[in-house]
N, C-alpha and C. Protein backbone atom coordinates (compact mmCIF):
# COMPACT_ATOMS: atom_id res chain seq x y z
N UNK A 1 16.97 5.14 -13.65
CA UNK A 1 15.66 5.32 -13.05
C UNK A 1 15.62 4.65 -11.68
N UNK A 2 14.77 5.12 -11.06
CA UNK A 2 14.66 4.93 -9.45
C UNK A 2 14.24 3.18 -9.17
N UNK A 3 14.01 2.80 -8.65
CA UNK A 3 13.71 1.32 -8.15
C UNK A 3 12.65 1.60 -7.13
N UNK A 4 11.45 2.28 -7.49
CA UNK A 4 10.31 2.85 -6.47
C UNK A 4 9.08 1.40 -6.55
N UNK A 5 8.63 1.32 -5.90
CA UNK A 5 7.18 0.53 -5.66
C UNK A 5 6.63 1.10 -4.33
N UNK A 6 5.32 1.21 -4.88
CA UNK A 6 4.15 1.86 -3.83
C UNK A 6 3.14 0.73 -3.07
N UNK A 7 2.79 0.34 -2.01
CA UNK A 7 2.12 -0.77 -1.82
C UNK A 7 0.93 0.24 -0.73
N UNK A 8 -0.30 -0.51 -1.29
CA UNK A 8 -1.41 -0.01 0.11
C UNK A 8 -1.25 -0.61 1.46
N UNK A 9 -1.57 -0.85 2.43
CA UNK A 9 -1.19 -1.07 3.62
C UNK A 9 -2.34 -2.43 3.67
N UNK A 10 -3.41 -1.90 4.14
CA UNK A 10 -4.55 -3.21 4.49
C UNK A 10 -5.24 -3.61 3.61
N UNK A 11 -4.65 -5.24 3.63
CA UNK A 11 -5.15 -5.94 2.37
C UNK A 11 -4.37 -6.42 0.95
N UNK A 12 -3.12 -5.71 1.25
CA UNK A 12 -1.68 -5.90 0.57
C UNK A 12 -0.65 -6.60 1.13
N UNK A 13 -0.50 -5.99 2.62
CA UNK A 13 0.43 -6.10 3.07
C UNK A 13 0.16 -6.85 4.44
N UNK A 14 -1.08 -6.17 4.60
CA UNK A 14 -1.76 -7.22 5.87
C UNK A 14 -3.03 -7.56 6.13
N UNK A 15 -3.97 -8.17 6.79
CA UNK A 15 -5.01 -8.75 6.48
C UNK A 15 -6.11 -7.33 7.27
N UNK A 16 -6.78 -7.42 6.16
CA UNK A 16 -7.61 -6.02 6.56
C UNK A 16 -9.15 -6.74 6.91
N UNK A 17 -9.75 -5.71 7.43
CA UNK A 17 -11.04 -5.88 8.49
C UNK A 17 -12.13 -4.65 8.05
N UNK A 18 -13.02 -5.04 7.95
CA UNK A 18 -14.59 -3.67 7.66
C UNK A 18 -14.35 -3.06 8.96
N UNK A 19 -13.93 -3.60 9.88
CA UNK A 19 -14.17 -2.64 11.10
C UNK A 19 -12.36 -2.33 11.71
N UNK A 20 -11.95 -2.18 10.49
CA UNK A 20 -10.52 -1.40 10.69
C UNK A 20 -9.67 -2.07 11.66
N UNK A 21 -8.23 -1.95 11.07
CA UNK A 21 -7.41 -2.05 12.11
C UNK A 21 -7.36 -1.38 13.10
N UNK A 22 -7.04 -1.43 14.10
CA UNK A 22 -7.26 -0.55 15.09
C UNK A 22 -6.31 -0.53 16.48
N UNK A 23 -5.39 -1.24 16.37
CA UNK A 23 -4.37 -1.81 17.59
C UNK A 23 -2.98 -2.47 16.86
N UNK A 24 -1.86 -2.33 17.25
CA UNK A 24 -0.76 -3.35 16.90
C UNK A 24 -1.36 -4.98 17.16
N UNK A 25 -2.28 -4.63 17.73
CA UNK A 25 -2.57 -6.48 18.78
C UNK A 25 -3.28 -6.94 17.08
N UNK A 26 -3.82 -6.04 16.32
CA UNK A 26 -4.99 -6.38 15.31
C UNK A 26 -3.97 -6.27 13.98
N UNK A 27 -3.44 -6.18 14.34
CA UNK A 27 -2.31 -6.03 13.41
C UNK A 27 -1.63 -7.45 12.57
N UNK A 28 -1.75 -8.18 11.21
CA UNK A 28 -1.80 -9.34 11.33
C UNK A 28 -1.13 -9.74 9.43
N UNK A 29 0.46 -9.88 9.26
CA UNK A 29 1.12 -9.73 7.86
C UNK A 29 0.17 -11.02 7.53
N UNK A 30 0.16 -10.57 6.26
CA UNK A 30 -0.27 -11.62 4.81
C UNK A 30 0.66 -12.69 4.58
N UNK A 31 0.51 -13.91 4.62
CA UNK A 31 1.33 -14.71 4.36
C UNK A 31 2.68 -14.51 3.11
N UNK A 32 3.95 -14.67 3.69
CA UNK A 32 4.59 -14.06 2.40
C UNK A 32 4.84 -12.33 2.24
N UNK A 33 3.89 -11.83 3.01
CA UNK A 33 4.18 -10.34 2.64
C UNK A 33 5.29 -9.71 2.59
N UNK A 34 5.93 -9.95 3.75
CA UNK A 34 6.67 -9.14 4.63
C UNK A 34 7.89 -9.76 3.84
N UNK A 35 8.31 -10.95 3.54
CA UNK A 35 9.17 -11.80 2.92
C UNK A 35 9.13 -10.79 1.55
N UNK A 36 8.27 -11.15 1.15
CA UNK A 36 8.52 -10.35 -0.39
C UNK A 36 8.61 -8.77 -0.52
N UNK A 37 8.27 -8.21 0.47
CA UNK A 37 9.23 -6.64 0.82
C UNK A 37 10.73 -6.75 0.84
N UNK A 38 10.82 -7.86 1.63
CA UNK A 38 12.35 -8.20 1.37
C UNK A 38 12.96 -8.53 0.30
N UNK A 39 12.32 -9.62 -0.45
CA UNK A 39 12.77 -9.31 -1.92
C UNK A 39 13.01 -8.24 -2.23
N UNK A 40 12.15 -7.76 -2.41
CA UNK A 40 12.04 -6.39 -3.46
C UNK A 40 13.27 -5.20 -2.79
N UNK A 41 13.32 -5.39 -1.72
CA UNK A 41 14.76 -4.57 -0.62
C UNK A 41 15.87 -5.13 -1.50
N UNK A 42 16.22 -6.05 -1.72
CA UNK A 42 17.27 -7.07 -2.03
C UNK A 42 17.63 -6.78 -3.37
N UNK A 43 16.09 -6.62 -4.12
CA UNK A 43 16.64 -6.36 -5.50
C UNK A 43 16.55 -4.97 -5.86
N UNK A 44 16.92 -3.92 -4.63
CA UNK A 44 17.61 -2.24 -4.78
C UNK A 44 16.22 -1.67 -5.22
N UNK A 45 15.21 -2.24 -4.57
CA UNK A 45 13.78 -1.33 -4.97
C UNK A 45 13.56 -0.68 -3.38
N UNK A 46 13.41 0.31 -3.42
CA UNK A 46 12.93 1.05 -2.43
C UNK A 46 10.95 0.58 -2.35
N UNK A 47 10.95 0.59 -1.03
CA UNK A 47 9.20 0.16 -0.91
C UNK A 47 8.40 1.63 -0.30
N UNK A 48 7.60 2.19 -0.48
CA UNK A 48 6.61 3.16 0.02
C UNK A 48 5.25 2.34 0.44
N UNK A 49 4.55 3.34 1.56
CA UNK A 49 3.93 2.78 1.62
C UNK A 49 2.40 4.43 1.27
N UNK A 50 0.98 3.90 0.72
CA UNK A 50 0.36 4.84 0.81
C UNK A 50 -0.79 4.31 1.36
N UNK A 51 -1.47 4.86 2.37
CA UNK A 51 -3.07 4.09 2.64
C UNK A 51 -3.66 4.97 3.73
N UNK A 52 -5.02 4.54 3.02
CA UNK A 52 -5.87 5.24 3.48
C UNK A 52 -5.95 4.97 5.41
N UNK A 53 -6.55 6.25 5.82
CA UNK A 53 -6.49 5.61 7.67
C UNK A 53 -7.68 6.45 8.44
N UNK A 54 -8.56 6.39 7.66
CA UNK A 54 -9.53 6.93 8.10
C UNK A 54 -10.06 6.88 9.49
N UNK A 55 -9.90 5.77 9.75
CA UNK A 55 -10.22 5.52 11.67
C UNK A 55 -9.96 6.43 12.26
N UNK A 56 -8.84 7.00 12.02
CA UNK A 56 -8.19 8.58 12.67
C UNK A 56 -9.57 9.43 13.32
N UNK A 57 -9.79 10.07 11.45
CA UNK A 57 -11.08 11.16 11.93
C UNK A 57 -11.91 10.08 12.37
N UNK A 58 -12.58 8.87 12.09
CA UNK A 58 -13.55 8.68 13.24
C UNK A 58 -13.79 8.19 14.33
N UNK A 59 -12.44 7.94 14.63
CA UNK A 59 -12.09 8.36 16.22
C UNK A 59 -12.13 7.01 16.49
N UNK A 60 -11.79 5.77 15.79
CA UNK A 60 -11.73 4.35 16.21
C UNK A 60 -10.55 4.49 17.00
N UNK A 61 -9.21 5.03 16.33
CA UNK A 61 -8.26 4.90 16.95
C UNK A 61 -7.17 6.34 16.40
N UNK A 62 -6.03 6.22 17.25
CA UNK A 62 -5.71 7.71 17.40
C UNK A 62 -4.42 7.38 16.59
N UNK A 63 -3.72 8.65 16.67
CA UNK A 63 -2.54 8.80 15.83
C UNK A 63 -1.10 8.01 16.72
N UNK A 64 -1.85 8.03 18.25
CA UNK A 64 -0.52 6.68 18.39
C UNK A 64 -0.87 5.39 18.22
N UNK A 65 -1.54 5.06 18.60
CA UNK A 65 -1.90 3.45 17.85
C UNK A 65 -1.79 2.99 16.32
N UNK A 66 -1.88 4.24 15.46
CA UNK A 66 -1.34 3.82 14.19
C UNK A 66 0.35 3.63 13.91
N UNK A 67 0.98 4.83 15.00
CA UNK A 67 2.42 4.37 15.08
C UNK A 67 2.58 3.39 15.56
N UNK A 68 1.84 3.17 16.86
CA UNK A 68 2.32 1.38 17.13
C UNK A 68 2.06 0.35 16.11
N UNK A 69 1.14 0.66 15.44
CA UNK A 69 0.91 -0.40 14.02
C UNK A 69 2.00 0.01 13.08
N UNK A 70 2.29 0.79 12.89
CA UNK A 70 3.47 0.86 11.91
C UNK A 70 4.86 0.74 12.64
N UNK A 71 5.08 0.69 14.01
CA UNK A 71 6.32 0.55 14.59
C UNK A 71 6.60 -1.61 14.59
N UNK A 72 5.17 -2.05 14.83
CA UNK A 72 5.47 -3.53 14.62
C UNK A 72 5.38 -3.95 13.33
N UNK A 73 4.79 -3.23 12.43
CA UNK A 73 5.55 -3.55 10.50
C UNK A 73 6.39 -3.12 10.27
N UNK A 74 7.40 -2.21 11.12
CA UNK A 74 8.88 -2.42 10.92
C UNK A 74 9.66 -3.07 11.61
N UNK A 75 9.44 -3.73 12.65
CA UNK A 75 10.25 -4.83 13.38
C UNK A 75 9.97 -6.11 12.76
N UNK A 76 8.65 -6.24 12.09
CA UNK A 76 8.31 -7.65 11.79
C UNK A 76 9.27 -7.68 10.58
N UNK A 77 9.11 -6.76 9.60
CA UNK A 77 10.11 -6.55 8.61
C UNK A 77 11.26 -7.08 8.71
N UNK A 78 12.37 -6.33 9.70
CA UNK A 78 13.08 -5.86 9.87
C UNK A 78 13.87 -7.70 10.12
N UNK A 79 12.84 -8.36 11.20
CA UNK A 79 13.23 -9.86 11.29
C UNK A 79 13.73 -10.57 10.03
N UNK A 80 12.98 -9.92 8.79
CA UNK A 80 12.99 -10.80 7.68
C UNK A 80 14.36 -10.05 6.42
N UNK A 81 14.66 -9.15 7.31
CA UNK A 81 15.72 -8.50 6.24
C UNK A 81 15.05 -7.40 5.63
N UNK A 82 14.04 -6.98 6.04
CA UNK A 82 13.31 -6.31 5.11
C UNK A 82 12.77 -4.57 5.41
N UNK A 83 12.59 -3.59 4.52
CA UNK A 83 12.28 -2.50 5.24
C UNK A 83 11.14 -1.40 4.31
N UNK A 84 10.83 -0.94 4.68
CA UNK A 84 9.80 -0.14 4.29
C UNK A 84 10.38 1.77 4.53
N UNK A 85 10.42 2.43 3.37
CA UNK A 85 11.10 3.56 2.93
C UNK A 85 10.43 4.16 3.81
N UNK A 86 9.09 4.81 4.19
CA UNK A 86 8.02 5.68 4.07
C UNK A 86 6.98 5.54 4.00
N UNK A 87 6.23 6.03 5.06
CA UNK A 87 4.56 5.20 5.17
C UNK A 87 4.11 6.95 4.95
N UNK A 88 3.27 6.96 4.33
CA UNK A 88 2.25 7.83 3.67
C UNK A 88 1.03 7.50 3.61
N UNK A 89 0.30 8.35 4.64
CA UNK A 89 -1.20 8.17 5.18
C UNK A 89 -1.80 9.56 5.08
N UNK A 90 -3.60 9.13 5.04
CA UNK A 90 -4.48 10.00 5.42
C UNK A 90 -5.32 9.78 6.49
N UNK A 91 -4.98 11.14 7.22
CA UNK A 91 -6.10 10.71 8.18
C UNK A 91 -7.23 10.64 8.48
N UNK A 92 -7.72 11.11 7.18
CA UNK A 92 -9.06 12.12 6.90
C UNK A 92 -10.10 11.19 6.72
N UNK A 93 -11.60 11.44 6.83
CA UNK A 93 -13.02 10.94 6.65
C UNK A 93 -13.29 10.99 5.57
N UNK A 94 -14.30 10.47 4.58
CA UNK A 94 -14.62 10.71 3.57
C UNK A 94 -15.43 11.60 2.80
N UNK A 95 -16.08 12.33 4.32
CA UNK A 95 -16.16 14.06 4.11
C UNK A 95 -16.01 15.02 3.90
N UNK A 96 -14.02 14.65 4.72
CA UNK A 96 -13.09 16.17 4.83
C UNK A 96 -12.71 16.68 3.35
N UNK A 97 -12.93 16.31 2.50
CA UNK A 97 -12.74 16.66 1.14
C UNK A 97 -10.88 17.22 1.65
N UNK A 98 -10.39 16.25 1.63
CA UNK A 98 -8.93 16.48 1.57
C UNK A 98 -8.51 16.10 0.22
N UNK A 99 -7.06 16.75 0.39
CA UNK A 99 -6.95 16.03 -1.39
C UNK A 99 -5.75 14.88 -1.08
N UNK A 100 -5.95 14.25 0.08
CA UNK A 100 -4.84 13.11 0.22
C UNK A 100 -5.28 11.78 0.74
N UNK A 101 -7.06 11.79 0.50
CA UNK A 101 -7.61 10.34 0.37
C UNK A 101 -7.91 9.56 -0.68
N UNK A 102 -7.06 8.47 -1.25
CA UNK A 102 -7.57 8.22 -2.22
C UNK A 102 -8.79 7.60 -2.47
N UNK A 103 -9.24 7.64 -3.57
CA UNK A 103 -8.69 7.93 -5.09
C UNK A 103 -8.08 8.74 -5.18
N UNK A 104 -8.08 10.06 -4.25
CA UNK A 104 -7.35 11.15 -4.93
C UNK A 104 -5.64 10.69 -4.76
N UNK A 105 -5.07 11.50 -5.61
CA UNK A 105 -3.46 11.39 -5.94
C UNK A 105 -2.22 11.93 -4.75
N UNK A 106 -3.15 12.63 -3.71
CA UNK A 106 -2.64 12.71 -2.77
C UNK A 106 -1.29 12.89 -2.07
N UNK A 107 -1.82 11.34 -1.77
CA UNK A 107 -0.47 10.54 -1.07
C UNK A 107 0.78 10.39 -2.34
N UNK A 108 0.72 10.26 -3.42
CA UNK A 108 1.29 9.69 -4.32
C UNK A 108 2.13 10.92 -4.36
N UNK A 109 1.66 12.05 -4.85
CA UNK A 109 2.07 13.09 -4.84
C UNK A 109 3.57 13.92 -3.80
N UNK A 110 2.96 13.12 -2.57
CA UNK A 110 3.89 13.25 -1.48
C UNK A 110 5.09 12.58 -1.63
N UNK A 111 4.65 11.61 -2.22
CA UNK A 111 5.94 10.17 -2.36
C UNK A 111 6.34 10.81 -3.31
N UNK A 112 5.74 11.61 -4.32
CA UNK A 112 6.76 11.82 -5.29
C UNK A 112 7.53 13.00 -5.11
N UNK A 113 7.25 13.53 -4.06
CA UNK A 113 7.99 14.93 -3.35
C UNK A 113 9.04 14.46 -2.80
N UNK A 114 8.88 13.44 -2.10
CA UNK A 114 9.60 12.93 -1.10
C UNK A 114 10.91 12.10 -2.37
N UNK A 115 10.84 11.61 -2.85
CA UNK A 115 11.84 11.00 -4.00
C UNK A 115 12.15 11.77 -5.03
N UNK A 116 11.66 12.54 -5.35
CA UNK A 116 12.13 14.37 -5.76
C UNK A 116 12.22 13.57 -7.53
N UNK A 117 11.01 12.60 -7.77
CA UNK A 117 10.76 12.10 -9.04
C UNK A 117 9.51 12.05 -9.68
N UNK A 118 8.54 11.80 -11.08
CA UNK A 118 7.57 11.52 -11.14
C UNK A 118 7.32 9.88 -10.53
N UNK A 119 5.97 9.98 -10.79
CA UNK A 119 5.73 8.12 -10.58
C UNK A 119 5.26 7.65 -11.40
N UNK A 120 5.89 8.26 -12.98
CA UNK A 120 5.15 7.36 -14.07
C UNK A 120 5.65 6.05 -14.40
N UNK A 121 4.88 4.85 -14.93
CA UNK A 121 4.88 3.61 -14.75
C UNK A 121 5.94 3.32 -13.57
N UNK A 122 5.69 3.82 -12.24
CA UNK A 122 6.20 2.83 -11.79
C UNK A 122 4.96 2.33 -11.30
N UNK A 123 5.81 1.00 -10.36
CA UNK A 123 4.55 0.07 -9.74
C UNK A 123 3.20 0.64 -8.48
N UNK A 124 2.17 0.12 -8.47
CA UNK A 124 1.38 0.75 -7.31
C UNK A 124 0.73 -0.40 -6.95
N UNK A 125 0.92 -1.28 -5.74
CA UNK A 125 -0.45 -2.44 -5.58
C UNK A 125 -1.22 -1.91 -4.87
N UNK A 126 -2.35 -2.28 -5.10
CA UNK A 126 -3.70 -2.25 -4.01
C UNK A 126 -4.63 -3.11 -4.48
N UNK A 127 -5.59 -3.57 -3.01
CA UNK A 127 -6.23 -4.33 -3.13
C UNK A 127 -7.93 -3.44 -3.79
N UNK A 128 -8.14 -2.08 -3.99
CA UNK A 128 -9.72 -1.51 -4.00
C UNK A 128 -9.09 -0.63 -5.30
N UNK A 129 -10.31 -0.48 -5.75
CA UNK A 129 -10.90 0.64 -6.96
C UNK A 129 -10.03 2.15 -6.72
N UNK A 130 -9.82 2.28 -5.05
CA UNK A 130 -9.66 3.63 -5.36
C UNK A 130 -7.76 3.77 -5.08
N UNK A 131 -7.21 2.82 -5.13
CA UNK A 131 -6.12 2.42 -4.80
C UNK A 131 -5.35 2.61 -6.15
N UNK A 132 -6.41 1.49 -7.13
CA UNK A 132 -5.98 1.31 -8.54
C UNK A 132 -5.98 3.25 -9.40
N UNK A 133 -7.06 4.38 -9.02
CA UNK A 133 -7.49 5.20 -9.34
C UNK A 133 -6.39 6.20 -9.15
N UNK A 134 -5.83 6.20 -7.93
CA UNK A 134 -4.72 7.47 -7.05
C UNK A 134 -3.68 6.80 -8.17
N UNK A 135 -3.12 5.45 -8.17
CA UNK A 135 -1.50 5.28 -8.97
C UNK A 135 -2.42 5.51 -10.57
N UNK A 136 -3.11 4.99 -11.26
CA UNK A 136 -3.21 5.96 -12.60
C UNK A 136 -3.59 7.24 -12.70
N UNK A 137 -3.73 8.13 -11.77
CA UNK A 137 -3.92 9.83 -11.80
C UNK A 137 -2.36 10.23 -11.80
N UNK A 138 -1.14 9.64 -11.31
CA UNK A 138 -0.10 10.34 -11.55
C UNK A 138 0.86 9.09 -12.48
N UNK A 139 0.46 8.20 -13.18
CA UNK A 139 0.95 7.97 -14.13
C UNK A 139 1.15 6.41 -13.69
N UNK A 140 1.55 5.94 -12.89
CA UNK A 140 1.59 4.48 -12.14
C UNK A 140 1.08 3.32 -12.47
N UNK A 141 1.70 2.54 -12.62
CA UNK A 141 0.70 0.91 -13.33
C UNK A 141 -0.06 0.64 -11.98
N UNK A 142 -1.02 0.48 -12.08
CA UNK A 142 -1.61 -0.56 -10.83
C UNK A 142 -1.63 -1.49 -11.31
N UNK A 143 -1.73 -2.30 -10.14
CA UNK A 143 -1.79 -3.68 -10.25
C UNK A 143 -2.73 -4.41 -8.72
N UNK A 144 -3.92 -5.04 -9.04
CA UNK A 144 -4.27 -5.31 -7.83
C UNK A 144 -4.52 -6.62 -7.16
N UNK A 145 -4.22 -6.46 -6.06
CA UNK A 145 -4.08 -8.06 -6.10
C UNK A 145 -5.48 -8.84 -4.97
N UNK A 146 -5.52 -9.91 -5.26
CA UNK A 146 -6.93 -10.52 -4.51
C UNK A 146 -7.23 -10.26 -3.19
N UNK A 147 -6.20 -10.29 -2.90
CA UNK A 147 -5.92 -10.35 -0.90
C UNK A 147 -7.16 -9.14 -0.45
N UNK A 148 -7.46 -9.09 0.53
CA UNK A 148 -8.13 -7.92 1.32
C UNK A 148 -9.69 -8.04 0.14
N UNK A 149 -9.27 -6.32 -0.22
CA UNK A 149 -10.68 -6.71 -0.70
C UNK A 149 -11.05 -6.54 -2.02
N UNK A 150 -9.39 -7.14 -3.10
CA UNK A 150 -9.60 -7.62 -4.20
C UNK A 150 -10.50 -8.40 -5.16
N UNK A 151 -11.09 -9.04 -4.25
CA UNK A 151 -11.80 -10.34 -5.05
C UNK A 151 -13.13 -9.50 -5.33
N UNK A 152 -13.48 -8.24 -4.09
CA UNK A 152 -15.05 -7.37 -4.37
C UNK A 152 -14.54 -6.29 -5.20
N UNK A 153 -13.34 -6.07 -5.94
CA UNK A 153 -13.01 -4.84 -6.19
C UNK A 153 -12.81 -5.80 -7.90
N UNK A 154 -12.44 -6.75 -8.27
CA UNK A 154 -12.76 -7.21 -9.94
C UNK A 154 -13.64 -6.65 -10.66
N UNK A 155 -14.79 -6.52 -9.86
CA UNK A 155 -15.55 -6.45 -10.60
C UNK A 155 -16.37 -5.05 -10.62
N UNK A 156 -15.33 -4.41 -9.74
CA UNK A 156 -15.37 -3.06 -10.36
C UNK A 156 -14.36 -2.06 -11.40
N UNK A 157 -13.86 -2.96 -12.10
CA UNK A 157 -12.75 -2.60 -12.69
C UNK A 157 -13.23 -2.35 -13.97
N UNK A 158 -12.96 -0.71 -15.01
CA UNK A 158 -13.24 -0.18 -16.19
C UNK A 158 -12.31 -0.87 -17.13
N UNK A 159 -11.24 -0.49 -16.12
CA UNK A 159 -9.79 -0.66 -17.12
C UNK A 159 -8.94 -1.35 -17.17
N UNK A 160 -8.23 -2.13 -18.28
CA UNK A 160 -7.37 -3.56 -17.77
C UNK A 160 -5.91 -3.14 -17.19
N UNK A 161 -6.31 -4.13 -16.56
CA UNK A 161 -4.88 -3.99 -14.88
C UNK A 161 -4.66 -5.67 -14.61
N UNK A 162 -3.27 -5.15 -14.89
CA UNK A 162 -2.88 -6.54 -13.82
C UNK A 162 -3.47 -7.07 -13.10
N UNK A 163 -3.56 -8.43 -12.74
CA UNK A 163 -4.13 -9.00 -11.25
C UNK A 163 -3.16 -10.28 -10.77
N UNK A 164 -3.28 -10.34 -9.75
CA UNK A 164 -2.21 -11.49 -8.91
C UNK A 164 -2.62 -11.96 -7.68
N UNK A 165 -2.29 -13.03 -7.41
CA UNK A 165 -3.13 -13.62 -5.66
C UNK A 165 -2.80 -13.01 -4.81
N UNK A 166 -1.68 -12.57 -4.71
CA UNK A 166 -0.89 -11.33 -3.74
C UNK A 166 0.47 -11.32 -3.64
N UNK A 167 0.53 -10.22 -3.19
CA UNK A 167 1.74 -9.67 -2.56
C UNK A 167 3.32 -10.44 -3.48
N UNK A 168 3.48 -11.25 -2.93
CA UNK A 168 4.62 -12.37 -3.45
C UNK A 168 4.58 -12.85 -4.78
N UNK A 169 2.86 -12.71 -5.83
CA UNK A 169 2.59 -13.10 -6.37
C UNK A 169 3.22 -11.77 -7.32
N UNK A 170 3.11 -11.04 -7.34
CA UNK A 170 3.78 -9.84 -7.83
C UNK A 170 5.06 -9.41 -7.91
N UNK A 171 5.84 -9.49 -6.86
CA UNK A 171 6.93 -9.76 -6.37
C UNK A 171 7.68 -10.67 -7.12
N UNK A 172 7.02 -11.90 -7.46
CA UNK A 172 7.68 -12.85 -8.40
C UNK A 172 8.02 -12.25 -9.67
N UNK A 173 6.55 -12.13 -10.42
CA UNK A 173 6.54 -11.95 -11.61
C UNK A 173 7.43 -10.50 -12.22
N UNK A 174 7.05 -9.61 -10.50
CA UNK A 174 8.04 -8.25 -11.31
C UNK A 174 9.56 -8.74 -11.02
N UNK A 175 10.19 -9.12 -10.70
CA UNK A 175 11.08 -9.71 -10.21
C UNK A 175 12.15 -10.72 -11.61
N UNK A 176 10.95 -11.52 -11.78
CA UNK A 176 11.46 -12.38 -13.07
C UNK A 176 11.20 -11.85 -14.30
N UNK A 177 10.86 -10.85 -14.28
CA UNK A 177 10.80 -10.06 -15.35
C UNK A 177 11.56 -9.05 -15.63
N UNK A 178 12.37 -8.61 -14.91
CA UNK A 178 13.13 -7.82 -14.39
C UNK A 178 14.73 -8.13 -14.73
């Protein structure tokens, strides 16, 4: 079986904002994050990435400034030994009734095109409700962790899921369990 893990982008992996990332300059890793991508590189897990990017359609910021945000989370990475498979985004509003914002399964879907596998139980972190929603529609453990905007998203939770302080905190435990 594959060595897949899915991580959301803001709030997982880096410190997220109500009024969106919006620049490489705003751009800002989670303590540990980027380190524990590397783990998980190290121990033959491939990393994906899926998240939402709505700023797109509303025009905060454009489709190159999100590459420059994703061109400095692979150099910052990259310092630490570390790399990221595949970033998988939407660009869409919460209007466009696309089927690749989650909650919907989307993105997941893609990743699983793209690895030419299902994604049942493998791993999915995110920090929101609809993060946890997209990895159990195609079979995926979520697991969510506090960072970003975990701590408002507890207590919207139906169903029991993992929880962890973040990023590394996960990383450990799947790791030593492993």
């Amino acid at each position: 079986m594959k060595k897949i893990i899915i991580l959301d982008r803001d709030g997982v992996i880096n410190y997220d904002s109500d009024d969106f990332i919006k620049s490489a300059d705003e751009w800002q890793p989670l303590p540990g994050s980027l380190e524990a991508i590397a783990r998980l590189n190290h121990a033959g897990y491939q990393v994906f990435v899926a998240s939402n990017q709505s700023g797109i359609a509303r025009g905060l910021f454009t489709l190159d400034d999100l590459n420059q945000i994703h061109s400095k989370l692979h150099q910052q990475l990259a310092q630490v030994n570390g790399k990221i498979e595949a970033i998988f985004f939407c660009p869409h509003g919460p209007k466009d009734n696309c089927l690749c914002r989650k909650p919907l399964p989307g993105l997941f879907h893609q990743i699983a095109s793209y690895v030419d596998s299902t994604l049942i139980d493998l791993v999915a972190v995110g920090d929101s409700l609809r993060d946890l929603q997209a990895a159990n529609a195609v079979g995926a453990k979520p697991i969510l962790v506090l960072t970003g905007k975990g701590k408002r998203t507890i207590n919207q939770l139906t169903d029991k899921v993992a929880i962890y302080d973040d990023l590394a905190a996960v990383v450990e435990n799947l790791l030593t369990d492993n």
